[in-house]
Protein backbone atom coordinates (compact mmCIF):
# COMPACT_ATOMS: atom_id res chain seq x y z
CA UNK A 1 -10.36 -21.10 -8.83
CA UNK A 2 -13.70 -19.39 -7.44
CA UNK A 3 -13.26 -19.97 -3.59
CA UNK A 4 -17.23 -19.53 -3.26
CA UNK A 5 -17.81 -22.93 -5.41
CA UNK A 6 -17.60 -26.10 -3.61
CA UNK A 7 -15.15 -28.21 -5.74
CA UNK A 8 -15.31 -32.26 -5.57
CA UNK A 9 -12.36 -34.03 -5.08
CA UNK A 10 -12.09 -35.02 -8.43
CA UNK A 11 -12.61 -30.97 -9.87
CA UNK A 12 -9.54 -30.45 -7.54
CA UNK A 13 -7.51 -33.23 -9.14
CA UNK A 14 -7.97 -31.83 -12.53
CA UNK A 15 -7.65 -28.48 -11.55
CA UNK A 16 -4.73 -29.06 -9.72
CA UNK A 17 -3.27 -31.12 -13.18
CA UNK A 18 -4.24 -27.89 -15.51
CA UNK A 19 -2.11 -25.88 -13.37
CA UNK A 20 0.85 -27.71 -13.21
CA UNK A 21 1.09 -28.49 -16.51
CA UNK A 22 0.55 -24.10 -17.43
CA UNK A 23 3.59 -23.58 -14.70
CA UNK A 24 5.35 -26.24 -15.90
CA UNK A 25 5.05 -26.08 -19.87
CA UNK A 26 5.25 -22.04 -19.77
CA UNK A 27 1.76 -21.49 -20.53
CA UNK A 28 -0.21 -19.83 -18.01
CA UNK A 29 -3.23 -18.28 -18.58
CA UNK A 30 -3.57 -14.91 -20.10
CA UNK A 31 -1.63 -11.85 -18.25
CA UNK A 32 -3.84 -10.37 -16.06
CA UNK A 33 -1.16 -6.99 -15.85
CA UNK A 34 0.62 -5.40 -18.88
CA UNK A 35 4.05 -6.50 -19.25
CA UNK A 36 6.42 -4.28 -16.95
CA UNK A 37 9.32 -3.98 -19.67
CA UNK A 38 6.96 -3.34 -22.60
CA UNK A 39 7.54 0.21 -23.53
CA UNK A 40 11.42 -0.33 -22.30
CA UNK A 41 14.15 0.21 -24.84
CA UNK A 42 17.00 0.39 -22.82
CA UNK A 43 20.49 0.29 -24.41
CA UNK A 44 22.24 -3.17 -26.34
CA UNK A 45 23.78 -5.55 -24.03
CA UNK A 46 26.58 -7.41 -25.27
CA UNK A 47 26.12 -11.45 -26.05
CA UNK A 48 27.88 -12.10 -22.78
CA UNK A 49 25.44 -9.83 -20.82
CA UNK A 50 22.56 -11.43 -22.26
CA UNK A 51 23.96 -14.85 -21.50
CA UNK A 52 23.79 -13.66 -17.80
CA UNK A 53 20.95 -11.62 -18.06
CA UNK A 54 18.84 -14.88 -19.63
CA UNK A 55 20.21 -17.37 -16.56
CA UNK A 56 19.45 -14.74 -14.22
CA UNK A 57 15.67 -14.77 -15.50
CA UNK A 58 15.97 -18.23 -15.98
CA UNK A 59 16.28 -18.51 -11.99
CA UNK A 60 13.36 -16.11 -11.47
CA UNK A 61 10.97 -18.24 -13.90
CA UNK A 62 11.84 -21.09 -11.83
CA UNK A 63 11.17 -19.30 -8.49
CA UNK A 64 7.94 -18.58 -9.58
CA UNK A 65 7.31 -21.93 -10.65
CA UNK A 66 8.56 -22.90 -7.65
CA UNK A 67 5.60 -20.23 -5.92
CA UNK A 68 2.54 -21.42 -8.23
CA UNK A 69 3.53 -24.86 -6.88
CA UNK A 70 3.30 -24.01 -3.30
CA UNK A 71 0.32 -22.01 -3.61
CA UNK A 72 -1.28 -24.70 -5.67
CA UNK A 73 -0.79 -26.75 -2.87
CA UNK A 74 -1.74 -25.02 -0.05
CA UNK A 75 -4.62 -23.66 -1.77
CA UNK A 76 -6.24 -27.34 -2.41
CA UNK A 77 -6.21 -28.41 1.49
CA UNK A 78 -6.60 -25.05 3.06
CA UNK A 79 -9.63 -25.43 5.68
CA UNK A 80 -10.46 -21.63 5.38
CA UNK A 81 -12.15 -20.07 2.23
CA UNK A 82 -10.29 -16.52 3.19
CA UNK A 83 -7.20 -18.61 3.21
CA UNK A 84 -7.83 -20.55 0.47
CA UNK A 85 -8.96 -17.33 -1.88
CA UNK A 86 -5.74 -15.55 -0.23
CA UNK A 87 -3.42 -18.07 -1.77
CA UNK A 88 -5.27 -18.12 -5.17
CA UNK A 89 -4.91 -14.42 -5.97
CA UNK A 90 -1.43 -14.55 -4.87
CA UNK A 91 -1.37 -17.81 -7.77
CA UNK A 92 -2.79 -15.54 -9.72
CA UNK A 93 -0.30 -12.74 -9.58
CA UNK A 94 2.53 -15.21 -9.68
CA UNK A 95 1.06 -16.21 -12.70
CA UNK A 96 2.05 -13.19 -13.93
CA UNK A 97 5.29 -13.08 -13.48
CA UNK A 98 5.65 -16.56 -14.37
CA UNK A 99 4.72 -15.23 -17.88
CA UNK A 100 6.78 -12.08 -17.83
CA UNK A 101 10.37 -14.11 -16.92
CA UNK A 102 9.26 -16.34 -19.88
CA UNK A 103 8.82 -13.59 -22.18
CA UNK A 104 12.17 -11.90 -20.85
CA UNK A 105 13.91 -14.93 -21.70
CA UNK A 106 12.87 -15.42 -25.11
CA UNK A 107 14.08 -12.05 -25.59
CA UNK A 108 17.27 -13.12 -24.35
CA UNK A 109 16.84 -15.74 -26.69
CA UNK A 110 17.34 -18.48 -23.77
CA UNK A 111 15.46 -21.14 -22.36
CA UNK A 112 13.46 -22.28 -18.99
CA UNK A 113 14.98 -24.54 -16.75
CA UNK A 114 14.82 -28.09 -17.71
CA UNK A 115 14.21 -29.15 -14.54
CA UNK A 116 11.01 -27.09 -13.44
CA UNK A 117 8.90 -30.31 -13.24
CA UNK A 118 11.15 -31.41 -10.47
CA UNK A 119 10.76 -28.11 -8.71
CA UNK A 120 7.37 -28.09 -9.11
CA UNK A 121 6.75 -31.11 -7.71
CA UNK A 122 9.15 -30.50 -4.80
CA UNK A 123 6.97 -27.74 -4.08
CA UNK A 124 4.01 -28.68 -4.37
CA UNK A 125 4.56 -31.34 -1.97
CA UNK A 126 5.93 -28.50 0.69
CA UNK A 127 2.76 -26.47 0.15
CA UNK A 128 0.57 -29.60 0.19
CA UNK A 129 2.30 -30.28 3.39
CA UNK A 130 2.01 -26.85 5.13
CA UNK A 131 -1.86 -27.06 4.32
CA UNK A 132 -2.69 -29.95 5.88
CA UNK A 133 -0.55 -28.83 9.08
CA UNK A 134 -3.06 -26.02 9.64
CA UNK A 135 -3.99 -22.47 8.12
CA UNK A 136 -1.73 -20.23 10.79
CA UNK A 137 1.38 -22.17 9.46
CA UNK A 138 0.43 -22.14 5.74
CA UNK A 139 0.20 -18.75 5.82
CA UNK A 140 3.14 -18.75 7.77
CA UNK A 141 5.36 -20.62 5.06
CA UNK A 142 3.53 -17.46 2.28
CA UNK A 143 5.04 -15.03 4.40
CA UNK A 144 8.77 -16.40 4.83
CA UNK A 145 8.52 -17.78 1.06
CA UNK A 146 7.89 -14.10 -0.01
CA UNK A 147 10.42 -12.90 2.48
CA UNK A 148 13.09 -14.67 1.46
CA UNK A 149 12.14 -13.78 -2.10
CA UNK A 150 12.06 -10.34 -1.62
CA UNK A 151 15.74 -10.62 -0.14
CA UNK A 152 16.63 -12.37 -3.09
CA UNK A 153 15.00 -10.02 -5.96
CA UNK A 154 17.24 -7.75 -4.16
CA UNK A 155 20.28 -9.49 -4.61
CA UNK A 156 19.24 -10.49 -8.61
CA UNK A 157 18.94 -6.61 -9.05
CA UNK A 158 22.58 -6.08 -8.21
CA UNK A 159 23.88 -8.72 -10.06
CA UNK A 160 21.86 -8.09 -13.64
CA UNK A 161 23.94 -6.18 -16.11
CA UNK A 162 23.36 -2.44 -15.27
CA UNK A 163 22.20 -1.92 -19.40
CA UNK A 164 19.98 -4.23 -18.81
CA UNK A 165 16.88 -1.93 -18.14
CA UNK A 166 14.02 -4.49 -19.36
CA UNK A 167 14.64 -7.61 -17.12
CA UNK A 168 15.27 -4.54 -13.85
CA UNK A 169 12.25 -3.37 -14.29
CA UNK A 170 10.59 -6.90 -13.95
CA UNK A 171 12.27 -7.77 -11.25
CA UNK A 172 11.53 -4.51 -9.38
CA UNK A 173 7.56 -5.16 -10.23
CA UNK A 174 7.89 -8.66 -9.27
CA UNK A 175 9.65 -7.56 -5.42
CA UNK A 176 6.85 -5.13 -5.31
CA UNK A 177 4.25 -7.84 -5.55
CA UNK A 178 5.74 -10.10 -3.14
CA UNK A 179 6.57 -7.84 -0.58
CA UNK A 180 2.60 -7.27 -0.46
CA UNK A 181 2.14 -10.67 -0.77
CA UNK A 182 3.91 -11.33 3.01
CA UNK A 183 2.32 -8.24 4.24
CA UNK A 184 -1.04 -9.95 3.40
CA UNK A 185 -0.07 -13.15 4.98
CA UNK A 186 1.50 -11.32 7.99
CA UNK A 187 -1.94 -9.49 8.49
CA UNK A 188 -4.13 -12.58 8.07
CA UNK A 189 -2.59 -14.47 11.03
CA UNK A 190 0.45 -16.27 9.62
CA UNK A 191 2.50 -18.09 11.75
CA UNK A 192 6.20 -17.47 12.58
CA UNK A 193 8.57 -20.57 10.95
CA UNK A 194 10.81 -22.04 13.74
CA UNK A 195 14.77 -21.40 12.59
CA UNK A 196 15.54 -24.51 11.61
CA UNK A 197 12.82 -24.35 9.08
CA UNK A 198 13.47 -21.07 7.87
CA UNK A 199 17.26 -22.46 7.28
CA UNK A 200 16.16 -25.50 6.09
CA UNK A 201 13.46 -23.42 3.01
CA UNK A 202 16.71 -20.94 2.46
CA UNK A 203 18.68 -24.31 1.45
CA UNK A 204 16.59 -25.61 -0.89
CA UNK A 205 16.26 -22.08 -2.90
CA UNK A 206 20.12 -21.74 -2.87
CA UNK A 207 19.99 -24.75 -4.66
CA UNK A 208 17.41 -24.26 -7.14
CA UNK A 209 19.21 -20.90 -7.50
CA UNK A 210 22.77 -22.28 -8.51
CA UNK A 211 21.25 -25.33 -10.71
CA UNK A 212 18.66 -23.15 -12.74
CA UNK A 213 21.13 -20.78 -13.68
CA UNK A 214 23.04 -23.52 -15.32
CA UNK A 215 20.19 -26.26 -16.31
């Protein structure tokens, strides 16, 4: 979305339908960064560790359905155009991930979550929500969002199967991204979440988490 163009209400709607139907039906628009795991061999991996491996990935597709969701949202009620173009390259760049974890798990031979159109939704609602609240606290809820992913890349890193060289290096790209994603947001004036928010945003990815590596 060109932040420059003035967009009716009803461009918005569609807009906003176009990309939840990419996030949601794995088709995103085109990569705009080569595929982190492409020239990756990497050693076989038993059937078990792919099992793991492909509900691992299976979580981090849904995460970053999860993140075009809230960006989505935000982005269509943000008052500011810096904002507003802020949250679409990060969108953007999500986007690309989005596709990567997809291609990972058909590797794996696996499938997406069956329940992404729920998380999307739930999402999008929080983002839609944070926008309207004001700028400061949208970018606020970018920069603990990316945070807590960061924190939780980490802890997907450790757990993949150590032969597993493709799906690490992935993830490692994908931390890398969003740990410049909450510097940006930190740097344009985001907001500090109280605690109980914070707790209440680390809830709701446990969740996801533990259902998406199942469903």
């Amino acid at each position: 979305m060109n932040a420059h163009r003035h967009y009716s209400l009803c461009d918005q709607v569609c807009l906003g339908v176009d990309q939840a139907l990419r996030a949601v039906f794995n088709n995103p628009k085109a990569m705009t960064r080569p595929y982190p795991a492409a020239d990756e061999m990497g050693p076989e991996i038993s059937d078990k560790q792919r099992q793991h491996s492909a509900a691992l990935m299976r979580i981090n597709h849904s995460g970053e359905v999860c993140a075009q969701a809230l960006y989505h949202g935000q982005g269509m009620v943000s008052r500011s155009s810096a904002v507003k173009e802020t949250m679409n390259q990060a969108a953007v760049e999500e986007g690309d991930h989005l596709a990567w974890c997809m291609l990972r798990i058909n590797e794996l031979g696996s499938h997406a979550s069956y329940l992404n159109l729920l998380w999307y939704l739930g999402s999008f609602t929080i983002g839609l929500t944070a926008g309207l609240i004001g700028d400061r606290w949208s970018l606020g809820f970018l920069a603990e969002t990316e945070k807590q992913v960061v924190r939780h890349l980490e802890k997907q890193l450790e757990l993949l199967p150590s032969k597993d060289q493709k799906s690490r290096k992935i993830l490692q790209q994908m931390q890398a991204d969003e740990a410049i994603h909450r510097d940006k947001a930190i740097k344009a004036g985001a907001s500090i979440l109280p605690v109980p928010i914070k707790s209440l945003m680390s809830i709701a990815s446990k969740v996801m988490v533990k259902i998406s590596y199942w469903v």
